[in-house]
N, C-alpha and C. Protein backbone atom coordinates (compact mmCIF):
# COMPACT_ATOMS: atom_id res chain seq x y z
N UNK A 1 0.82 -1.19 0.00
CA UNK A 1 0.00 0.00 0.00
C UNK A 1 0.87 1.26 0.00
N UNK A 2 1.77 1.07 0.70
CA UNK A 2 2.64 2.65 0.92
C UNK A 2 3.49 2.67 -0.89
N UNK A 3 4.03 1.81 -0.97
CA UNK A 3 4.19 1.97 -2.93
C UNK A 3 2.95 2.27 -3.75
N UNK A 4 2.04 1.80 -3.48
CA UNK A 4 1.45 2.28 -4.51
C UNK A 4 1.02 3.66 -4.31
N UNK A 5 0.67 4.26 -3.14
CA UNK A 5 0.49 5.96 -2.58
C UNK A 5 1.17 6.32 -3.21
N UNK A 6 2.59 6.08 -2.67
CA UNK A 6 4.09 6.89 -3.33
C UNK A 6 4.13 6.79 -4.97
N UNK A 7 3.93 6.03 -5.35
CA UNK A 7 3.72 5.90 -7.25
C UNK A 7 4.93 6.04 -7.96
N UNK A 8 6.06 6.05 -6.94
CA UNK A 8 7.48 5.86 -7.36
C UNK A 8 8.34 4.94 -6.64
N UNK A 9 9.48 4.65 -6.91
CA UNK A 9 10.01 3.60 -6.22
C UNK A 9 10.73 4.19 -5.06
N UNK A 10 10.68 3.34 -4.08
CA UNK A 10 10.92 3.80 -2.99
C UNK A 10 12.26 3.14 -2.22
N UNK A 11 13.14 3.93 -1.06
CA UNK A 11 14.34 3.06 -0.43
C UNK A 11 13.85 1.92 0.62
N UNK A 12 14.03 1.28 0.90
CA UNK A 12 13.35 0.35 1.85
C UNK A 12 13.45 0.86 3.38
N UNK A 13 14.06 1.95 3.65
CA UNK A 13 14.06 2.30 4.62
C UNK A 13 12.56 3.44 4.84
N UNK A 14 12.79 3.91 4.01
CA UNK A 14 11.08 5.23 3.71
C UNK A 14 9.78 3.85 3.68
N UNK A 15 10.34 2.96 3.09
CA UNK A 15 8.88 2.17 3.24
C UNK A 15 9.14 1.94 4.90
N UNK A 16 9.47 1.45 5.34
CA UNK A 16 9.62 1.06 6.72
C UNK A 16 8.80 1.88 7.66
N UNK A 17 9.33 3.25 7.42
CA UNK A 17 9.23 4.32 7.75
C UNK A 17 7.62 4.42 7.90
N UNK A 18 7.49 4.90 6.29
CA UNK A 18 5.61 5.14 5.87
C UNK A 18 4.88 4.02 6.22
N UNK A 19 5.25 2.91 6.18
CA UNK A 19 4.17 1.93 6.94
C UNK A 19 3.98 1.95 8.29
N UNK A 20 5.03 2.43 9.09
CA UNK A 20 4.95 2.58 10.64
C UNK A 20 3.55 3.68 10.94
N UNK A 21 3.83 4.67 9.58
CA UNK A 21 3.05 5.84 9.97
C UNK A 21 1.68 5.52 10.17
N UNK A 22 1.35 4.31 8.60
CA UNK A 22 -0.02 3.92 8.20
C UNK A 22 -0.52 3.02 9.20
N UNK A 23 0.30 2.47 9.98
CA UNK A 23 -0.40 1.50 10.86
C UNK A 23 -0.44 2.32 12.17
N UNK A 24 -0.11 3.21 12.84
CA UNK A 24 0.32 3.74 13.71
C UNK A 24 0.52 3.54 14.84
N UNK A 25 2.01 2.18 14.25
CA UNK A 25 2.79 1.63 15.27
C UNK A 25 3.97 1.19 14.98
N UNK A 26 4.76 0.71 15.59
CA UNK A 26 6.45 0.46 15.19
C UNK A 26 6.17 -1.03 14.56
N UNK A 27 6.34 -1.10 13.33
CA UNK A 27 7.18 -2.10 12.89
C UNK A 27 8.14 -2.88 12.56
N UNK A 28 8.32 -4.16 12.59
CA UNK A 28 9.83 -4.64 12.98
C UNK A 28 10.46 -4.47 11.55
N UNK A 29 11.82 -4.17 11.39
CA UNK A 29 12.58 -3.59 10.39
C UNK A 29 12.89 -4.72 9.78
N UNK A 30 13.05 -5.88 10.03
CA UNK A 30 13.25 -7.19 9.35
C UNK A 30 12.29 -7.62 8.70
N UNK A 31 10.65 -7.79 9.84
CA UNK A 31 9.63 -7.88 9.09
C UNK A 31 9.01 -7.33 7.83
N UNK A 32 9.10 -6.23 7.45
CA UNK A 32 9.19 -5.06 6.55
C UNK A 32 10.26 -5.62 5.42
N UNK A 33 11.49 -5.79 5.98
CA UNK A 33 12.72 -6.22 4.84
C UNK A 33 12.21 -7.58 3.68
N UNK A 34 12.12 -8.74 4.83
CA UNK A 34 11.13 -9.82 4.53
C UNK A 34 10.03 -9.82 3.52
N UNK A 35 9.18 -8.86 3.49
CA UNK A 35 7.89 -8.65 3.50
C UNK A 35 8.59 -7.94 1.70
N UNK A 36 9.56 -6.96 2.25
CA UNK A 36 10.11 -6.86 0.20
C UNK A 36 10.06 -7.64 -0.75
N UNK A 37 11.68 -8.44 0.14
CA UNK A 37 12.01 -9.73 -0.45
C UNK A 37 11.51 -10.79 -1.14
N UNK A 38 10.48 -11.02 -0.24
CA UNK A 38 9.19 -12.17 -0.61
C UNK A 38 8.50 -11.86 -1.50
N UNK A 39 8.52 -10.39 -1.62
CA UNK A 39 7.08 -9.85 -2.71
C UNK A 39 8.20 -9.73 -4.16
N UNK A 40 9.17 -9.42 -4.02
CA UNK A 40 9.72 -9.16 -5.33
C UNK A 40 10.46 -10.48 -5.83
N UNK A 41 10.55 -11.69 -4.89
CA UNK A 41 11.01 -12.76 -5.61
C UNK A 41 9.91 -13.98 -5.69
N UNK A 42 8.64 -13.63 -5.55
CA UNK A 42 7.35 -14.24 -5.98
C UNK A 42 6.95 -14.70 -7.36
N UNK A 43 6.47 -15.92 -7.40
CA UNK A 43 5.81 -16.31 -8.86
C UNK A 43 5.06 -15.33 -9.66
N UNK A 44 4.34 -14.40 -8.92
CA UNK A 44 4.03 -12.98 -9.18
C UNK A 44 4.37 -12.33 -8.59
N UNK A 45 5.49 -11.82 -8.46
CA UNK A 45 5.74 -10.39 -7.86
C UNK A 45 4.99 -9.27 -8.08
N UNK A 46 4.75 -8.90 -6.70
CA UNK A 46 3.90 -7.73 -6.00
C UNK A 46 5.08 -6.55 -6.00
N UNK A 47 6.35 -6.57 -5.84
CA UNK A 47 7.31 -5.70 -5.86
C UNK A 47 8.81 -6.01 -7.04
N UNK A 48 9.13 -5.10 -7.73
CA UNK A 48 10.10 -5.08 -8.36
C UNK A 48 11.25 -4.44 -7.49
N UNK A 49 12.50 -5.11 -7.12
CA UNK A 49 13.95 -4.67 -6.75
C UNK A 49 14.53 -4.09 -7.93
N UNK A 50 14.27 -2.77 -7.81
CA UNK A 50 15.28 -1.66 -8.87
C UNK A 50 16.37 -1.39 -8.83
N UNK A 51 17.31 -1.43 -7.40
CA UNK A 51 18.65 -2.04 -7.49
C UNK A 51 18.71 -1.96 -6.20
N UNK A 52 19.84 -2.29 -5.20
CA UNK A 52 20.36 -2.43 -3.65
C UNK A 52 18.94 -1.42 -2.87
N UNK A 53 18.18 -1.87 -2.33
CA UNK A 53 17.61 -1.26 -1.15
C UNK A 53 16.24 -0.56 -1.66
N UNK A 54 16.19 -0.11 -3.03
CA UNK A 54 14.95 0.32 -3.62
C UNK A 54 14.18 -0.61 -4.31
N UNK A 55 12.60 -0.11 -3.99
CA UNK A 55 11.60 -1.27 -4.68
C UNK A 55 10.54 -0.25 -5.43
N UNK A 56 9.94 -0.85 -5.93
CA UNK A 56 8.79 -0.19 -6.86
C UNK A 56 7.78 -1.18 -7.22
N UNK A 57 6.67 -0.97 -7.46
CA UNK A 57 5.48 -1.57 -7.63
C UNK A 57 5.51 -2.31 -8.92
N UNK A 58 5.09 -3.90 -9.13
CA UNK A 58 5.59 -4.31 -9.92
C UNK A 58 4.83 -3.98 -10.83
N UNK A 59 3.42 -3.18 -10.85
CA UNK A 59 2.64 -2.36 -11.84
C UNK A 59 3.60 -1.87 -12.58
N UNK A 60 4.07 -0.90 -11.83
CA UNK A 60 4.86 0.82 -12.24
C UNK A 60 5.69 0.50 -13.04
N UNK A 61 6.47 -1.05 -12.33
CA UNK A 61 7.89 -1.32 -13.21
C UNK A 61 7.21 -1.89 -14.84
N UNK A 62 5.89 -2.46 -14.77
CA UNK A 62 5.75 -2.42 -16.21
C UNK A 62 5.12 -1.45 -17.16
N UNK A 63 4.90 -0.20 -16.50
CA UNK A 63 4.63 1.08 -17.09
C UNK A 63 5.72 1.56 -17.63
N UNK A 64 6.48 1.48 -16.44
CA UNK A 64 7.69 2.14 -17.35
C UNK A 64 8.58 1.73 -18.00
N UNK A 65 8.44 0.07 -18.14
CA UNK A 65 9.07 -0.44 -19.28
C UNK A 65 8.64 -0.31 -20.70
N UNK A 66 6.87 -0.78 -20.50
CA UNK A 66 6.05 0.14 -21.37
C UNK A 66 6.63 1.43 -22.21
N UNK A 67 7.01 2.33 -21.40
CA UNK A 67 7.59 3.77 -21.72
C UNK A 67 8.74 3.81 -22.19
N UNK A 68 9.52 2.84 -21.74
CA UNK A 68 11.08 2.76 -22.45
C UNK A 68 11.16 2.49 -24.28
């Protein structure tokens, strides 16, 4: 949810961050890391890894391949 708000790719630390906000409570920084990981190395990935530490919506990433 906090990627798709943002509509750009984001550092994994700002997601961390903005989801703490959206839930409005501390989340565990591993859980969150995890929660990337899993989504961008999925049979469908829910998240694209754009390089070391940034992710983006795996929508967006085919928009803007689209665009390339």
């Amino acid at each position: 949810m906090v990627l798709e708000r943002a509509g750009e790719p984001m550092r994994a630390r700002e997601i961390h961050a903005a989801a703490e906000q959206l839930a409005c409570e501390p989340l565990r920084w591993t859980s969150v890391k995890a929660a990337l990981a899993a989504g961008a190395s999925d049979k469908a990935p829910r998240f694209r890894r754009v390089c070391h530490g940034i992710y983006q919506t795996a929508e967006d990433a085919e928009v803007s391949r689209e665009r390339s």
